[in-house]
Structures are given as structure tokens and as C-alpha cells.
Protein backbone atom coordinates (compact mmCIF):
# COMPACT_ATOMS: atom_id res chain seq x y z
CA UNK A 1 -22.16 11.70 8.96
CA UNK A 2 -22.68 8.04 9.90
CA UNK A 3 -20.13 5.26 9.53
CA UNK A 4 -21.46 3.79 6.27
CA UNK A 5 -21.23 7.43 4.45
CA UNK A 6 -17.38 8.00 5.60
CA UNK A 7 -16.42 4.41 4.43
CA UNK A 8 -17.53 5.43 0.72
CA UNK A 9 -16.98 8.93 0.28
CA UNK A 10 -13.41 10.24 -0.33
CA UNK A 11 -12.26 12.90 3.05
CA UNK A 12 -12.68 16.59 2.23
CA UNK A 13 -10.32 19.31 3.56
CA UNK A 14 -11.02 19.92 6.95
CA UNK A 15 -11.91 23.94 5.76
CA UNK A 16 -14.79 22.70 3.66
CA UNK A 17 -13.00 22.75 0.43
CA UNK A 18 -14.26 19.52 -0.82
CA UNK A 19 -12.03 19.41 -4.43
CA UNK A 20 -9.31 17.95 -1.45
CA UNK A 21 -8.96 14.09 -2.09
CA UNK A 22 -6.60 12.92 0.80
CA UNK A 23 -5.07 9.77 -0.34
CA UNK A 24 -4.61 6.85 2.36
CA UNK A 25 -5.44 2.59 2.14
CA UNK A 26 -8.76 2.40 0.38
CA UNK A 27 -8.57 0.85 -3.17
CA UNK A 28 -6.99 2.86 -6.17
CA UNK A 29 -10.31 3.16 -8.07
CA UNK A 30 -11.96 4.89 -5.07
CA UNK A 31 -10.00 7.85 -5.20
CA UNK A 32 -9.73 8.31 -9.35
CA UNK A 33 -13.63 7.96 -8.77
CA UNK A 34 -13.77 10.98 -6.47
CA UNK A 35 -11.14 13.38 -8.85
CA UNK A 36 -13.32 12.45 -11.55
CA UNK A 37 -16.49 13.16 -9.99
CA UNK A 38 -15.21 16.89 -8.57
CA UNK A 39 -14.40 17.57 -12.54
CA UNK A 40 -17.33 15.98 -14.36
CA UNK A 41 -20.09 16.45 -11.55
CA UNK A 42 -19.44 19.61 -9.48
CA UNK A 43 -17.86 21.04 -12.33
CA UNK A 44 -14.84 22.13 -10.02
CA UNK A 45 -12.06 24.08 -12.23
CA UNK A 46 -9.17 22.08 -9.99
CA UNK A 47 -8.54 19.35 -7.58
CA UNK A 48 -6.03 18.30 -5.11
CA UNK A 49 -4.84 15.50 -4.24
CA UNK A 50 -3.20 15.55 -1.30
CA UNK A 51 -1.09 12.65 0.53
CA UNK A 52 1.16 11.31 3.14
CA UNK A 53 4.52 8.94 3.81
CA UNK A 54 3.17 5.40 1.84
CA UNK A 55 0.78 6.76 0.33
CA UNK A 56 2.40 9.38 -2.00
CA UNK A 57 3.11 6.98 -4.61
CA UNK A 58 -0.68 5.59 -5.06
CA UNK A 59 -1.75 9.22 -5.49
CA UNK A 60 0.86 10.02 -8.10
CA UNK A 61 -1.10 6.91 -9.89
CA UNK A 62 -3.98 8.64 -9.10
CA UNK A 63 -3.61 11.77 -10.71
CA UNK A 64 -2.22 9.51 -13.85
CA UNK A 65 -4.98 7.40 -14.12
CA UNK A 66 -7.25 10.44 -13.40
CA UNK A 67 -5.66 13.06 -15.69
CA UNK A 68 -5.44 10.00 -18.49
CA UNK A 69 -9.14 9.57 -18.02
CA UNK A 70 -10.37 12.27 -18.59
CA UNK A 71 -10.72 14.32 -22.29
CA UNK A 72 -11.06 17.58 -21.78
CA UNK A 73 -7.53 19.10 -21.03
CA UNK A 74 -6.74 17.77 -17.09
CA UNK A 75 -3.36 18.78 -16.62
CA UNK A 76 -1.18 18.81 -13.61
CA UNK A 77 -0.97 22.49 -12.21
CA UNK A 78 1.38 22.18 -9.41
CA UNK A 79 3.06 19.65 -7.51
CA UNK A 80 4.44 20.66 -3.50
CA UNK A 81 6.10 18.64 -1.56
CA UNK A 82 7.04 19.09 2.25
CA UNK A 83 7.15 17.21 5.01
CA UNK A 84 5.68 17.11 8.58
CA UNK A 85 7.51 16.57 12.05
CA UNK A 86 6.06 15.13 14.72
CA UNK A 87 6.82 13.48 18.25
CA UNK A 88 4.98 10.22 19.48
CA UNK A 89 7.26 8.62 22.55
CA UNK A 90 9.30 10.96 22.74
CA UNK A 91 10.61 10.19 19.89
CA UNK A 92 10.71 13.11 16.61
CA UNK A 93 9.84 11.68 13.50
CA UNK A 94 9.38 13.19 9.91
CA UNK A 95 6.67 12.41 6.91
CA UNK A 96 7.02 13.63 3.86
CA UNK A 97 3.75 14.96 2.08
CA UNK A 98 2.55 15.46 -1.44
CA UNK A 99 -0.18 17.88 -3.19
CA UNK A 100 -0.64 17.18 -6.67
CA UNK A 101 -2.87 19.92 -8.08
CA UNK A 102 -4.97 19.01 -11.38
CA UNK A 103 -6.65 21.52 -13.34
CA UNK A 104 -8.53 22.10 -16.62
């Protein structure tokens, strides 16, 4: 995939399940764009929208916005939360994460 294509397109899951939205700095719209699109285009019976640390808040508003948007019966399926640990100079540090799971 060149560098123009990943700038546009939301990130899949890494196992090919591509009704994954990962959440991160592009613009708000992008990523209600890309739930939408996995319900109205591919016709996918749920999506997930998974995020990280910052950026848990702008998907809650995602899945809003999203589940607002669209008419036929979205409804939020399952929220987990977790978090990650890591080390990065020596140092162990935690992130929380976020999978909000919309279905029809």
C-alpha cells in the first residue's frame, strides 16, 4: 500500500479483520466515515472501534456520532476496557485501551 492510500484509509486489524477502526490524531469525521462505510457499504453486521491513552475519548464521540447517524438500529454491543504495560527507558509505563463494539 503506498503512502497516499494509508493517509486516507482508516487502519484495519492487523489479522485482516477490517470492521477494526483504530482511533488515533486524524480528524473526527475520518473515522465516523470509515464505521459508516463498514455498515452501509460492506454490509458488516458489527464494528469496532478500538483505541488508546488520548485517544479514547474521540472514539467514544465516534461511536456517538456514528451510532446517531445511522437509522437502522446501530447500537453499542460491548464496551472493554484494559490497559497495556510497557517499558521504554527503562522505565514501565501503563495505557489504558478502549473497544467499543457497534452492532445492528
Amino acid at each position: 500500500m503506498n503512502e497516499l492510500n494509508e493517509k486516507k484509509a482508516p487502519k484495519t486489524d492487523f489479522q485482516g479483520n477490517d470492521n477494526t477502526i483504530f482511533v488515533g490524531s486524524k480528524p473526527l469525521v475520518n473515522y465516523i466515515r470509515g464505521v459508516i462505510t463498514q455498515f452501509t457499504k460492506k454490509d458488516a453486521p458489527e464494528v469496532v472501534i478500538r483505541s488508546r491513552g488520548k485517544f479514547i475519548s474521540k472514539a467514544v464521540d465516534v461511536a456517538e456520532v456514528a451510532r446517531r447517524s445511522l437509522e437502522d438500529g446501530v447500537k453499542v454491543k460491548e464496551v472493554k476496557i484494559g490497559s497495556e504495560s510497557f517499558e521504554s527507558e527503562g522505565k514501565r509505563t501503563n495505557i489504558s485501551t478502549m473497544d467499543i463494539t457497534l452492532a445492528k
